[in-house]
Protein backbone atom coordinates (compact mmCIF):
# COMPACT_ATOMS: atom_id res chain seq x y z
CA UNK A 1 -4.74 -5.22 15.29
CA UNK A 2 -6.39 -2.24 16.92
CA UNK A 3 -7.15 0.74 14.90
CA UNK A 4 -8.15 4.64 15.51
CA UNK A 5 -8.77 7.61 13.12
CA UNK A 6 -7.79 10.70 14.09
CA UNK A 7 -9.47 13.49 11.68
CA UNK A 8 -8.05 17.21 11.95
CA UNK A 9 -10.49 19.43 10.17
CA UNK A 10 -9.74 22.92 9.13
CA UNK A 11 -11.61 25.69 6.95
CA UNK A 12 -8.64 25.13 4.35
CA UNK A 13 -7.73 20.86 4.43
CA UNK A 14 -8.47 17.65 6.20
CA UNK A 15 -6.11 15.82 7.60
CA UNK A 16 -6.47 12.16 8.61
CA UNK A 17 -4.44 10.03 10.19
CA UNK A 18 -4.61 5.89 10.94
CA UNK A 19 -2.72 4.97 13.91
CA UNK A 20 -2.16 1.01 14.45
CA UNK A 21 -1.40 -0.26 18.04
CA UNK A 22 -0.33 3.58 18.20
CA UNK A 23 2.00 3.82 15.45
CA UNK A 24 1.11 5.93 12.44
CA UNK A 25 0.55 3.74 9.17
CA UNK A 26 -1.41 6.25 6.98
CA UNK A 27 -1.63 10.25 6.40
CA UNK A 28 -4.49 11.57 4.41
CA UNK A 29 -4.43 15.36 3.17
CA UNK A 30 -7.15 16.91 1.02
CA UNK A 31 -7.52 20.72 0.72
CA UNK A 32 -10.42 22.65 0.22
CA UNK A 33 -9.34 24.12 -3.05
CA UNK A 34 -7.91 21.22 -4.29
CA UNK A 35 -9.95 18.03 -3.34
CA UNK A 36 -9.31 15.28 -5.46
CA UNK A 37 -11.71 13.72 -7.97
CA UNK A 38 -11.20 10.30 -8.09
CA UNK A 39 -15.14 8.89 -8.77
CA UNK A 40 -16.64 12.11 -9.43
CA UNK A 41 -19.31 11.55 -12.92
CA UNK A 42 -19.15 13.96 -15.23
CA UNK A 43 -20.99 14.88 -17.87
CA UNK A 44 -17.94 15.69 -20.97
CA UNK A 45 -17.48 15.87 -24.50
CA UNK A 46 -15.23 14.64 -26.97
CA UNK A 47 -12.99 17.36 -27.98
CA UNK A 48 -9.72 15.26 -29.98
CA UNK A 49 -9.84 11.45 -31.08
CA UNK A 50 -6.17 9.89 -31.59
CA UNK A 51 -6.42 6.91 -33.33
CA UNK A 52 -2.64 6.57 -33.50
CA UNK A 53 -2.79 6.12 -29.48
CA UNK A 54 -6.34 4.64 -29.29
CA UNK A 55 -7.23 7.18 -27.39
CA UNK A 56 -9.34 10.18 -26.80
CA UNK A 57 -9.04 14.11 -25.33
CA UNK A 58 -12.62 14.98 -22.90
CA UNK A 59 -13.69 18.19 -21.79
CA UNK A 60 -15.19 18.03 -18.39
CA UNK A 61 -14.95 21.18 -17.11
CA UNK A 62 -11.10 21.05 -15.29
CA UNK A 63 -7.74 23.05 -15.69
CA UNK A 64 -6.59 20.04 -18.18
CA UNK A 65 -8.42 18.20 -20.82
CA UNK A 66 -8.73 14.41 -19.35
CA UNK A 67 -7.94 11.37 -21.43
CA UNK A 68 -9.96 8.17 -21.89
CA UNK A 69 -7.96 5.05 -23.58
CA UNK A 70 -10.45 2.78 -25.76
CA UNK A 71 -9.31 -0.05 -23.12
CA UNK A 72 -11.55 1.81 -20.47
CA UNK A 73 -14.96 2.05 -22.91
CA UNK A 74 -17.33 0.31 -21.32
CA UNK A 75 -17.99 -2.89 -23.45
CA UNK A 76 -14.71 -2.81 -24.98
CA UNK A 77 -12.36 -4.11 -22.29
CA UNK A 78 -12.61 -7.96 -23.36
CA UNK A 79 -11.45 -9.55 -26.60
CA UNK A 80 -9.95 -7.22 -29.13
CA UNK A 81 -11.68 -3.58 -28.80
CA UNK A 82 -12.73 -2.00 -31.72
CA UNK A 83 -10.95 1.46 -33.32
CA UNK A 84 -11.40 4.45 -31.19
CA UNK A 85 -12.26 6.22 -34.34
CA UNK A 86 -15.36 3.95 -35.12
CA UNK A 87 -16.35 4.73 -31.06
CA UNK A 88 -16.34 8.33 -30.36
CA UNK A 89 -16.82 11.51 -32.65
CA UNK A 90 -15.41 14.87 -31.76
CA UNK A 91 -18.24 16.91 -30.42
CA UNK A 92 -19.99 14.22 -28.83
CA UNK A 93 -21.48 14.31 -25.47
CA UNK A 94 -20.00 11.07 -23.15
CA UNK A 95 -20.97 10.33 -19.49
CA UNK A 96 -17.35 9.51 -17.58
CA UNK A 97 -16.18 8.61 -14.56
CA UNK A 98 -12.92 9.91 -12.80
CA UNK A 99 -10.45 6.81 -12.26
CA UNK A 100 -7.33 8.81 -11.41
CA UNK A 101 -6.96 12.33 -10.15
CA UNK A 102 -4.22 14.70 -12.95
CA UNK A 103 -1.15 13.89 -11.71
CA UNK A 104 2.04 15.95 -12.24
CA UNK A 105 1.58 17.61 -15.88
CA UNK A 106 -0.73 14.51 -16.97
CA UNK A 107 -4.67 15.70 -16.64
CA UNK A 108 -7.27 12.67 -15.50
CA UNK A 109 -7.73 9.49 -16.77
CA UNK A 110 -11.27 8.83 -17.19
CA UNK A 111 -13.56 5.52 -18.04
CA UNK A 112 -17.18 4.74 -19.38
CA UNK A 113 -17.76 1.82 -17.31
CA UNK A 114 -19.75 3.83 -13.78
CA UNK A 115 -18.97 2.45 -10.77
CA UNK A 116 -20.96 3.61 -7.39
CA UNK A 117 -19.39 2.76 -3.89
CA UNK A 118 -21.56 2.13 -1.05
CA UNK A 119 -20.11 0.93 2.16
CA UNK A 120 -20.94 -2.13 1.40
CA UNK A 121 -21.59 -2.51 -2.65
CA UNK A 122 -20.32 -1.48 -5.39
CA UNK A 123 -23.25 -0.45 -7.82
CA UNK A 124 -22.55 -1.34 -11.38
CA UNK A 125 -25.17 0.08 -13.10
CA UNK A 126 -24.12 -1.01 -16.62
CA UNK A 127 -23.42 -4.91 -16.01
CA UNK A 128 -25.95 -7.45 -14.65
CA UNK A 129 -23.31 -8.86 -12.44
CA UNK A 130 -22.35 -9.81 -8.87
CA UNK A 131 -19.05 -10.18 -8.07
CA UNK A 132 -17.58 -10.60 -4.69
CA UNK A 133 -14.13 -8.89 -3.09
CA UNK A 134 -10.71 -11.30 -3.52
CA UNK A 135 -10.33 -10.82 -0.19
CA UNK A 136 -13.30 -12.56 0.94
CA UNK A 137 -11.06 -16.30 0.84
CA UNK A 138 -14.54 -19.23 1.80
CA UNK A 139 -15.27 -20.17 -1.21
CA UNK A 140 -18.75 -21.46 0.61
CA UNK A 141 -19.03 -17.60 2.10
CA UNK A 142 -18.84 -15.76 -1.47
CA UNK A 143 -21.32 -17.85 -2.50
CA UNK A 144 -24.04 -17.54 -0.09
CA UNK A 145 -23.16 -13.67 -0.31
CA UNK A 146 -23.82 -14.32 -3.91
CA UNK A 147 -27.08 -15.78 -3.48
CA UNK A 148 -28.34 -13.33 -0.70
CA UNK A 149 -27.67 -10.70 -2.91
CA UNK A 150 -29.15 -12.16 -5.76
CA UNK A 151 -32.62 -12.29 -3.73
CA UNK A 152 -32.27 -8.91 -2.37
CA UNK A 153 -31.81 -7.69 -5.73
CA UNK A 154 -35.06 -6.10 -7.03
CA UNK A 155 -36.44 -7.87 -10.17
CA UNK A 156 -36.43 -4.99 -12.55
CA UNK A 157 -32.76 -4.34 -11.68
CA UNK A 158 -30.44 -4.29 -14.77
CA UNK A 159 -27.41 -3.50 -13.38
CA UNK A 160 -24.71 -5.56 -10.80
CA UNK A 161 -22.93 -5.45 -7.69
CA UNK A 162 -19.55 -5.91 -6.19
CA UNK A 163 -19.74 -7.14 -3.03
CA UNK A 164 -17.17 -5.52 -0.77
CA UNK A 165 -15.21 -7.12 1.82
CA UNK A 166 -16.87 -5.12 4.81
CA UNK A 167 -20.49 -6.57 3.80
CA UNK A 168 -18.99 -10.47 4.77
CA UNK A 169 -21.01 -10.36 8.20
CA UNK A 170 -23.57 -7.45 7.35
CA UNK A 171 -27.48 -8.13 7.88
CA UNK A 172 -29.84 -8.73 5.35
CA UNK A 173 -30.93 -5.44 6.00
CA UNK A 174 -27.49 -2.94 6.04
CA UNK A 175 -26.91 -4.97 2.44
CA UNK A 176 -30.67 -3.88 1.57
CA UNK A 177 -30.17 -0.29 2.69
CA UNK A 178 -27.04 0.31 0.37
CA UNK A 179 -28.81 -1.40 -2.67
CA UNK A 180 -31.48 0.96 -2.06
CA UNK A 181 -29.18 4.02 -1.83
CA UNK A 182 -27.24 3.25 -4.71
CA UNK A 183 -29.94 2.58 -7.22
CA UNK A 184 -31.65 5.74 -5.70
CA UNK A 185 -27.94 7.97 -6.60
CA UNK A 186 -27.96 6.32 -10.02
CA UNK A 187 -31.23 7.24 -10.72
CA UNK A 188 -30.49 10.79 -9.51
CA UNK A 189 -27.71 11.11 -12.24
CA UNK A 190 -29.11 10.22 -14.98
CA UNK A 191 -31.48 12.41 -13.88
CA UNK A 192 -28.97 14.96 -14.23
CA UNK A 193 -27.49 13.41 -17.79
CA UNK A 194 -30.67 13.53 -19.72
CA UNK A 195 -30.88 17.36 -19.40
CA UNK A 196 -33.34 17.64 -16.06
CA UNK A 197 -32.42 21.71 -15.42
CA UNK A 198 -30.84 22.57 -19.09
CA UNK A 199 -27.36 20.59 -17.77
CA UNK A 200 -24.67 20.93 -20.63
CA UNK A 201 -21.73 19.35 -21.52
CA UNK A 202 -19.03 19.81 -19.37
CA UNK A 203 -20.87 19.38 -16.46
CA UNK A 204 -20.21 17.54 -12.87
CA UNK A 205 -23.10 14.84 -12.42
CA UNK A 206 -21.57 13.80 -9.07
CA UNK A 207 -19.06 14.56 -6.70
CA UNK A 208 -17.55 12.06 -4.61
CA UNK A 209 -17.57 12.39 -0.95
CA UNK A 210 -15.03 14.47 1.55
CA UNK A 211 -12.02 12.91 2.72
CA UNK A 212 -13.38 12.33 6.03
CA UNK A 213 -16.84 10.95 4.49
CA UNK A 214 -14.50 8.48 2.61
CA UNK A 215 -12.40 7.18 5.72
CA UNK A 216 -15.59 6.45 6.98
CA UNK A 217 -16.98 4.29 3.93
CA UNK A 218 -13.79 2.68 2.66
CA UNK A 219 -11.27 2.46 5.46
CA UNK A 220 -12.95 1.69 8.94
CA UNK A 221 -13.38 -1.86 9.50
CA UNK A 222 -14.10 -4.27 12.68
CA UNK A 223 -10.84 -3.44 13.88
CA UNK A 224 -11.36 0.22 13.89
CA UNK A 225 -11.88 1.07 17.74
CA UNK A 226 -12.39 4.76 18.52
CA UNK A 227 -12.63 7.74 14.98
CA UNK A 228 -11.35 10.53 16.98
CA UNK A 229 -13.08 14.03 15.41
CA UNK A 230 -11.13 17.69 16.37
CA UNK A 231 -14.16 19.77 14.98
CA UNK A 232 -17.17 19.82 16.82
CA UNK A 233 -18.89 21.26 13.04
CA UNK A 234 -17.58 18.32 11.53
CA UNK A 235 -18.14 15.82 14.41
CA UNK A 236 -21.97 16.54 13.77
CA UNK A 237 -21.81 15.92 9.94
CA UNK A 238 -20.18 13.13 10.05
CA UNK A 239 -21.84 11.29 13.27
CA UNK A 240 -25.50 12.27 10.79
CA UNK A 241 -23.63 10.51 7.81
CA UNK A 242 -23.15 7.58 9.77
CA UNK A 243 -26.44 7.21 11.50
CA UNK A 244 -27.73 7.52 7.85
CA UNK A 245 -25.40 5.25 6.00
CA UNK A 246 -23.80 3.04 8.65
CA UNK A 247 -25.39 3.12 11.78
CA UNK A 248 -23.02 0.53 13.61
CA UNK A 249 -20.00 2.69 13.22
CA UNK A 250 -21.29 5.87 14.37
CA UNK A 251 -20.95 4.81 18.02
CA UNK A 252 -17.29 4.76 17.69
CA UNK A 253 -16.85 8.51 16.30
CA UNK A 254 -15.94 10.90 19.29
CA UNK A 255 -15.08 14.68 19.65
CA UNK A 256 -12.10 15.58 20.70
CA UNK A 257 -12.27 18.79 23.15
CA UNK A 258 -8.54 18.47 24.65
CA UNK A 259 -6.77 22.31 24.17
CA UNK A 260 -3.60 20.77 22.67
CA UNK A 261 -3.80 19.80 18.93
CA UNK A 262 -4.97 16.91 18.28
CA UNK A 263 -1.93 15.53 15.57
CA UNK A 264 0.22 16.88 18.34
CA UNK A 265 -0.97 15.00 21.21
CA UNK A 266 -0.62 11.51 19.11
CA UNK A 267 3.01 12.68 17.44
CA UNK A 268 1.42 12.57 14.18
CA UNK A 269 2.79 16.10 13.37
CA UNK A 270 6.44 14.73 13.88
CA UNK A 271 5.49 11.88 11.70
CA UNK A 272 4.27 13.70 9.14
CA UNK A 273 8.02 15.93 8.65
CA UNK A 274 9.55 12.47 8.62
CA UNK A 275 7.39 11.17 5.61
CA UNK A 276 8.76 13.73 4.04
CA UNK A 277 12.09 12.92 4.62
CA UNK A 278 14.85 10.98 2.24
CA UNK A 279 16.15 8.53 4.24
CA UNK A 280 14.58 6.72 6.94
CA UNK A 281 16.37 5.66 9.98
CA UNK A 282 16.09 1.70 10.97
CA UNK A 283 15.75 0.44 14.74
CA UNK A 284 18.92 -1.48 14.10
CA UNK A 285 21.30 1.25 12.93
CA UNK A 286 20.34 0.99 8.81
CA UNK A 287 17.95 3.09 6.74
CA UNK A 288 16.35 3.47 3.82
CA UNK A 289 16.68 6.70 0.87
CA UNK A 290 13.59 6.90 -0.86
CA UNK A 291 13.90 9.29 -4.39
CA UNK A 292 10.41 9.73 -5.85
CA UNK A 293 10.66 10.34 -9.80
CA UNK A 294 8.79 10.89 -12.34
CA UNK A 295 8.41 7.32 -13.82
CA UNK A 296 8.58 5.83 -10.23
CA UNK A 297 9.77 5.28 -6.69
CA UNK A 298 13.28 3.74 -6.03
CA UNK A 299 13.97 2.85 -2.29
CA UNK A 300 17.93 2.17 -1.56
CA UNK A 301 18.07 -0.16 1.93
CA UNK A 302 21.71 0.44 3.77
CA UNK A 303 23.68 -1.34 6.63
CA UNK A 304 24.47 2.09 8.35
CA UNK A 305 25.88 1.76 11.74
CA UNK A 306 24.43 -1.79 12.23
CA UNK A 307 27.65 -4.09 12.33
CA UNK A 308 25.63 -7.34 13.95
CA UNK A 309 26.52 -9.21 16.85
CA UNK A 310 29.18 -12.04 16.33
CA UNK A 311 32.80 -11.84 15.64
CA UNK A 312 33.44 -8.97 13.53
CA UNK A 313 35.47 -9.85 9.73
CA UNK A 314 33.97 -13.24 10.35
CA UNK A 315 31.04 -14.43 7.11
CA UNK A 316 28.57 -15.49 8.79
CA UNK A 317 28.20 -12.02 10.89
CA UNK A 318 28.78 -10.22 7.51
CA UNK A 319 25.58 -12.20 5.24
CA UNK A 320 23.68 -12.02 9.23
CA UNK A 321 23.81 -8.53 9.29
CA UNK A 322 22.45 -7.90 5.47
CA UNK A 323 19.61 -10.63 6.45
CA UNK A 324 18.40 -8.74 9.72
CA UNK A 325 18.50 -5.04 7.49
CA UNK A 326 16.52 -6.18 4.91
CA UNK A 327 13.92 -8.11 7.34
CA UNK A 328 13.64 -4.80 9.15
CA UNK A 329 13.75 -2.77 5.98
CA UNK A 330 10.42 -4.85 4.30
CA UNK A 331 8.52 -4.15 7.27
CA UNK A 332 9.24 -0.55 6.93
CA UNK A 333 8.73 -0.39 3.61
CA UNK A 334 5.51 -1.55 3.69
CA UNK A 335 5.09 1.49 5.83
CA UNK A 336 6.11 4.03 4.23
CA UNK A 337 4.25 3.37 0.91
CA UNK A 338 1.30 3.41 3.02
CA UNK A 339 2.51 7.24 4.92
CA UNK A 340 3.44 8.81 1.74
CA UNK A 341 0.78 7.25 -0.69
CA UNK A 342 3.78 6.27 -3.40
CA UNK A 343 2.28 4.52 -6.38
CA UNK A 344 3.25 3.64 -10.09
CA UNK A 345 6.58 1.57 -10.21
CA UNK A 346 8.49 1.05 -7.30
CA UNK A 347 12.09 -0.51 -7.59
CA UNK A 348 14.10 -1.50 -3.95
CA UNK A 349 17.10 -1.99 -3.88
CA UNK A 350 18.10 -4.34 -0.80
CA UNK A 351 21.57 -5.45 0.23
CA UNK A 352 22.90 -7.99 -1.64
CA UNK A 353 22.28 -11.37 -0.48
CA UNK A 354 24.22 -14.19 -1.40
CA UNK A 355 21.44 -16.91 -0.35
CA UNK A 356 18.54 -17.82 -1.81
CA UNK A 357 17.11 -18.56 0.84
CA UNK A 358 17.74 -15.62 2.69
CA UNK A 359 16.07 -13.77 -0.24
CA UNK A 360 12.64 -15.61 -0.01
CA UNK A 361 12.12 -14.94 3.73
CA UNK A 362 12.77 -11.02 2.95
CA UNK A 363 10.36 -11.05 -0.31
CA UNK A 364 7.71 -13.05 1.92
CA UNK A 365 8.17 -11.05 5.10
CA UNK A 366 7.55 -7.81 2.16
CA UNK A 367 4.32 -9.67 1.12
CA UNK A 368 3.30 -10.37 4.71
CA UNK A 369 3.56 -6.57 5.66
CA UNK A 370 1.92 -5.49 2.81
CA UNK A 371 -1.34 -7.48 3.57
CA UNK A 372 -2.72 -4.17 5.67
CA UNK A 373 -2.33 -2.13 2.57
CA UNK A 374 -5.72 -1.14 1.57
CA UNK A 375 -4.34 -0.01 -1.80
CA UNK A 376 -3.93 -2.77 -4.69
CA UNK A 377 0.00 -3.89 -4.47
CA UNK A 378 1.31 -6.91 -7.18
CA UNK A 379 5.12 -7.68 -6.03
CA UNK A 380 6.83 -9.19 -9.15
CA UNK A 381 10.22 -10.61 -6.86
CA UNK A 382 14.15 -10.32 -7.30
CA UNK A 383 15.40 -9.49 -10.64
CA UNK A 384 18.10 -10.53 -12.08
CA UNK A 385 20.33 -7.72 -11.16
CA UNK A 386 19.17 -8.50 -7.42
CA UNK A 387 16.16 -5.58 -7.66
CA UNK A 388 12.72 -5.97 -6.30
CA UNK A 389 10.50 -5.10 -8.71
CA UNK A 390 6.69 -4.04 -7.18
CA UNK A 391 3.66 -1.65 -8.57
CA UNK A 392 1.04 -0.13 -6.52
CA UNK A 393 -1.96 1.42 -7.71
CA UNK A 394 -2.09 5.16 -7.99
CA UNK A 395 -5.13 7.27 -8.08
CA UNK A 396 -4.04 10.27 -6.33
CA UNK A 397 -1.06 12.51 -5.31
CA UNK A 398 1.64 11.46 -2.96
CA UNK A 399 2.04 12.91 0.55
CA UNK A 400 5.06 14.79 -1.03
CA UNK A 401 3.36 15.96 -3.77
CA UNK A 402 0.53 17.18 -1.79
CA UNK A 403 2.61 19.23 0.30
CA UNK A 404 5.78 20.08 -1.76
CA UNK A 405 6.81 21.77 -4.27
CA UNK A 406 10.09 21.93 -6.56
CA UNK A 407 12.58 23.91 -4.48
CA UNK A 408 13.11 27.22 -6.86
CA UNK A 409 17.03 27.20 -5.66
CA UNK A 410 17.49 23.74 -7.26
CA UNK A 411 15.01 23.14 -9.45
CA UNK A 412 13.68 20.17 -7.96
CA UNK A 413 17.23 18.74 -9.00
CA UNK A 414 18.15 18.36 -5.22
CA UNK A 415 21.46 19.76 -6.39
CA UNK A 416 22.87 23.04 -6.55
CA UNK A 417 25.78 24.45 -8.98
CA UNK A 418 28.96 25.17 -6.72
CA UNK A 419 30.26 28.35 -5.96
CA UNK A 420 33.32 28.37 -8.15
CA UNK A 421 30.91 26.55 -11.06
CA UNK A 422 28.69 29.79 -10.92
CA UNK A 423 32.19 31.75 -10.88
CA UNK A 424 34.02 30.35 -14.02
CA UNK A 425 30.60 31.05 -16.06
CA UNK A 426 30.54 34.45 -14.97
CA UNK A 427 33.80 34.74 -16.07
CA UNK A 428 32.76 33.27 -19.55
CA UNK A 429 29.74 35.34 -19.73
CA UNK A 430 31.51 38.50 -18.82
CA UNK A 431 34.39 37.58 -21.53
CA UNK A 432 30.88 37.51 -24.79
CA UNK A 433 29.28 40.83 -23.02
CA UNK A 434 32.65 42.58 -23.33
CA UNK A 435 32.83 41.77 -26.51
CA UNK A 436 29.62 42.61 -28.17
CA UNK A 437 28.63 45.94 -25.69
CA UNK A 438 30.48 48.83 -25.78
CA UNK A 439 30.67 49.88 -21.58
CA UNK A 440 33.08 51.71 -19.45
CA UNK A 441 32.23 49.10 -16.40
CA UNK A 442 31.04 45.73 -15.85
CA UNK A 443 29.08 44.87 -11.97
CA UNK A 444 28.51 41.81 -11.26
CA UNK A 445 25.62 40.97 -9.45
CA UNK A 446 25.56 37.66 -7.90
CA UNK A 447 25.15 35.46 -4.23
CA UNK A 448 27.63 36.69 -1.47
CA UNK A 449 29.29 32.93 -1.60
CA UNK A 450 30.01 33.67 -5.10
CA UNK A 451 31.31 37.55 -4.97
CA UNK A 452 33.47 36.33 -2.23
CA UNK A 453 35.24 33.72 -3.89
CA UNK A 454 36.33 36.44 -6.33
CA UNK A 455 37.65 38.45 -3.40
CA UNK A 456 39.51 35.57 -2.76
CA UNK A 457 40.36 32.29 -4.32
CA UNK A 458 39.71 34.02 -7.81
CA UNK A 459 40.88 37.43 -7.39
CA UNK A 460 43.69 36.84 -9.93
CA UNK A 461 41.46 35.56 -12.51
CA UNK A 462 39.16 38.35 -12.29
CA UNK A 463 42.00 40.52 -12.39
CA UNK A 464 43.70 38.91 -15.53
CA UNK A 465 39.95 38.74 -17.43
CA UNK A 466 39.77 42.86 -16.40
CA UNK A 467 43.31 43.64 -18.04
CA UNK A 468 42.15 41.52 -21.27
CA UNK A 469 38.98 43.47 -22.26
CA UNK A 470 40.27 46.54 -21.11
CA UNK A 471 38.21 47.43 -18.55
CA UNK A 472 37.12 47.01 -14.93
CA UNK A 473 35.09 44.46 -13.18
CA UNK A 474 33.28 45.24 -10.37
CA UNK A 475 31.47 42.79 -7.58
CA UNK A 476 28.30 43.31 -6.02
CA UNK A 477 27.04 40.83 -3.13
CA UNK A 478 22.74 40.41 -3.16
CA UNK A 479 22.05 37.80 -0.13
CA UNK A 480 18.45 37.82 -1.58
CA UNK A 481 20.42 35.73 -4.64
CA UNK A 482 20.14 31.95 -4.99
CA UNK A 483 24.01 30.81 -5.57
CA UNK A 484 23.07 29.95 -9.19
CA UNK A 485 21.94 33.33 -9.70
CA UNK A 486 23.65 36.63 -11.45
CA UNK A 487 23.23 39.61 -13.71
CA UNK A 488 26.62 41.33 -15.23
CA UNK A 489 25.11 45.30 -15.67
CA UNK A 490 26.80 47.28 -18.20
CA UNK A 491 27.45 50.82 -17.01
């Protein structure tokens, strides 16, 4: 399946986006003041140890104190790890390694165990190992890419290597060049750790590369055709990262010149407001409402206006119709994990389906779709209660996240109090001022939808509440109110 990038580069953010046979299948967002830090080494010390959660509080320098569990230590991840307590010591000085950016009000999760990604390696400097990528499948392939890497090694190498799925067909020589850079960043951190320039804890040993440096390492494969660059800055930096790095994709990177935007010319701007949508609109009449919590995703899949195509009231067109949904539903779901980055828990809810069968070719047409994923994805099947059950790996913020924020009307609720709701409090609340102030008025200040309902609909309760205290109640519309919003001013 053919691939481009398209990369949108501003002063302020990076956007990237991964059309497949045209379609958009990913959206990447990264801002300049708030890149994310996913593999970035720092330099941190140990500021709280928990032992009630095994765990401990780092200082590395960001808004939040990050959190390493003693499961991600290096050296104690097999077997039974010892107590956190007999690890670490407040005060001391720890070299860690970013494995997922602060999400929400939770600040980073962090591990001992460095990892350095190449485009073709993984450089584990702590483990003389080499492992090769599950998605290399030949058994007699991973291990002649074990051997071959085993004699490019160096001898006095003490560290390992992941081999990545990108380095099945590479030359002796690309796998050569990325050993050679990776030992050579190592070597430049520790540089760094053991105090080369009076570096104190917190410090950042390493940043991780730009979003667009990243697409270029991680994402773009053989069937990556044309990387489509809107800055001619950026075109440059990128096309001297690849001749540097990865010489054999820099021939596909191109500048884009064109006056109209570039995210507008490909629809990716249109795209983008409907991955930020709640529902989701199926070819066939259906759709899909997607609520992103807290503890995780839940995607609801609905009939809609798609009534099949046999005799209508007749069963067969009925259980045919919920089949075809949710076949057209998985592939889109698949999708829009991918657009909006969702992670953590997800939970779908399909239509019911009465046969078994039925429900095997939906989960497996689910697991074909989500082959393309680049992200780690373990589906766990139908529950009991008829609920798919699936996590995917999270590391950074959603699309939604990115670009959203709690709405300041609702609350992030996505509900607001009605009109008369807001009007029976103020009634309440004007009821325990008039009893505990002393005032020869009472205004009420509130949203025009509210002050006219007591013009109106309520007119005779405001007037009986006015004759009970004693005094008068006045009403005074502010459009610049939100409808849950009032002040009663004594005068």
């Amino acid at each position: 399946m053919n691939e481009e990038f398209l990369i949108n580069v501003t002063p302020q953010e990076t956007r990237v986006a991964l059309l497949q046979q045209g379609a958009v299948q990913e959206l990447h967002v990264e801002r300049a003041g708030g890149r994310g830090i996913v593999g970035n080494i720092y330099l941190g010390k140990v500021v709280r140890v928990l032992p009630g959660m095994q765990s401990a509080f780092i200082e590395v320098g960001l808004e939040r104190t990050a959190f390493l569990h003693v499961a991600d230590i290096w050296g104690e991840k097999s077997g039974s790890p010892r107590p956190i307590e007999r690890l670490l010591a407040e005060g001391e000085t720890l070299m860690v390694q970013v494995l997922k950016d602060p999400i929400s009000t939770k600040g980073a999760r962090l591990t001992t165990q460095i990892s350095l990604a190449g485009r073709l390696l993984v450089y584990l400097p702590q483990e003389k190992h080499i492992g090769i990528s599950q998605k290399i499948g030949d058994e007699n392939g991973r291990e002649a890419l074990r051997e071959r890497i085993q004699q490019l090694v160096p001898s006095d190498e003490n560290g390992g290597f992941i081999v990545r799925t990108m380095a099945e067909n590479a030359t002796d020589e690309a796998l050569a060049a990325d050993i050679a850079y990776l030992r050579r960043l190592w070597q430049e951190i520790r540089h760094r750790a053991n105090g080369a320039n009076g570096v104190t804890p917190p410090t950042m040993l390493h940043h991780d590369l730009t979003l667009a440096q990243r697409v270029l390492r991680d994402l773009v494969g053989p069937e990556t055709t044309r990387i489509i660059i809107d800055s001619r800055e950026n075109f440059q930096k990128l096309r001297a990262f690849a001749q540097e790095f990865m010489p054999q994709i820099a021939p596909l990177l191109s500048h884009y010149t064109g006056e109209r935007p570039l995210f507008d010319l490909y629809a990716v701007e249109d795209e983008l407001q409907r991955a930020l949508a709640r529902r989701v609109d199926l070819k066939s009449g259906g759709y899909l409402i997607i609520e992103q919590t807290e503890a995780m995703t839940t995607i609801d899949v609905n009939t809609g206006a798609f009534v099949g195509t046999r005799a209508p009231g007749s069963q067969a067109n009925f259980s045919d119709t919920i089949f075809k949904t949710n076949l057209e539903a998985a592939q889109t779901i698949a999708r829009q994990l991918r657009l909006r980055n969702l992670g953590g828990i997800i939970i779908v809810d399909f239509i019911d389906m009465d046969s078994a069968e039925h429900q095997s070719a939906v989960l497996a047409e689910l697991n074909k779709a989500l082959v393309r994923d680049h992200t780690r994805i373990t589906v766990n099947g139908f529950t009991q209660l008829g609920l798919v059950e699936l996590t995917r790996k999270r590391t950074r913020e959603s699309l939604a996240h990115i670009l959203c924020e709690p709405c300041p009307t609702c609350g992030g609720r996505g509900i607001i109090k009605t009109a008369q709701t807001v009007a029976y409090e103020i009634l309440r609340e004007l009821l325990r001022e008039a009893r505990q102030f002393e005032a020869r008025e009472l205004r009420v200040l509130a949203a025009p939808a509210v002050t006219d309902l007591f013009h109106d609909e309520e007119s005779q309760a405001l007037a009986m509440l006015s004759d009970f205290i004693g005094r008068p109640i006045s009403m005074q519309a502010e459009p610049s109110y939100s409808q849950e919003q009032f002040d009663i001013v004594l005068m």
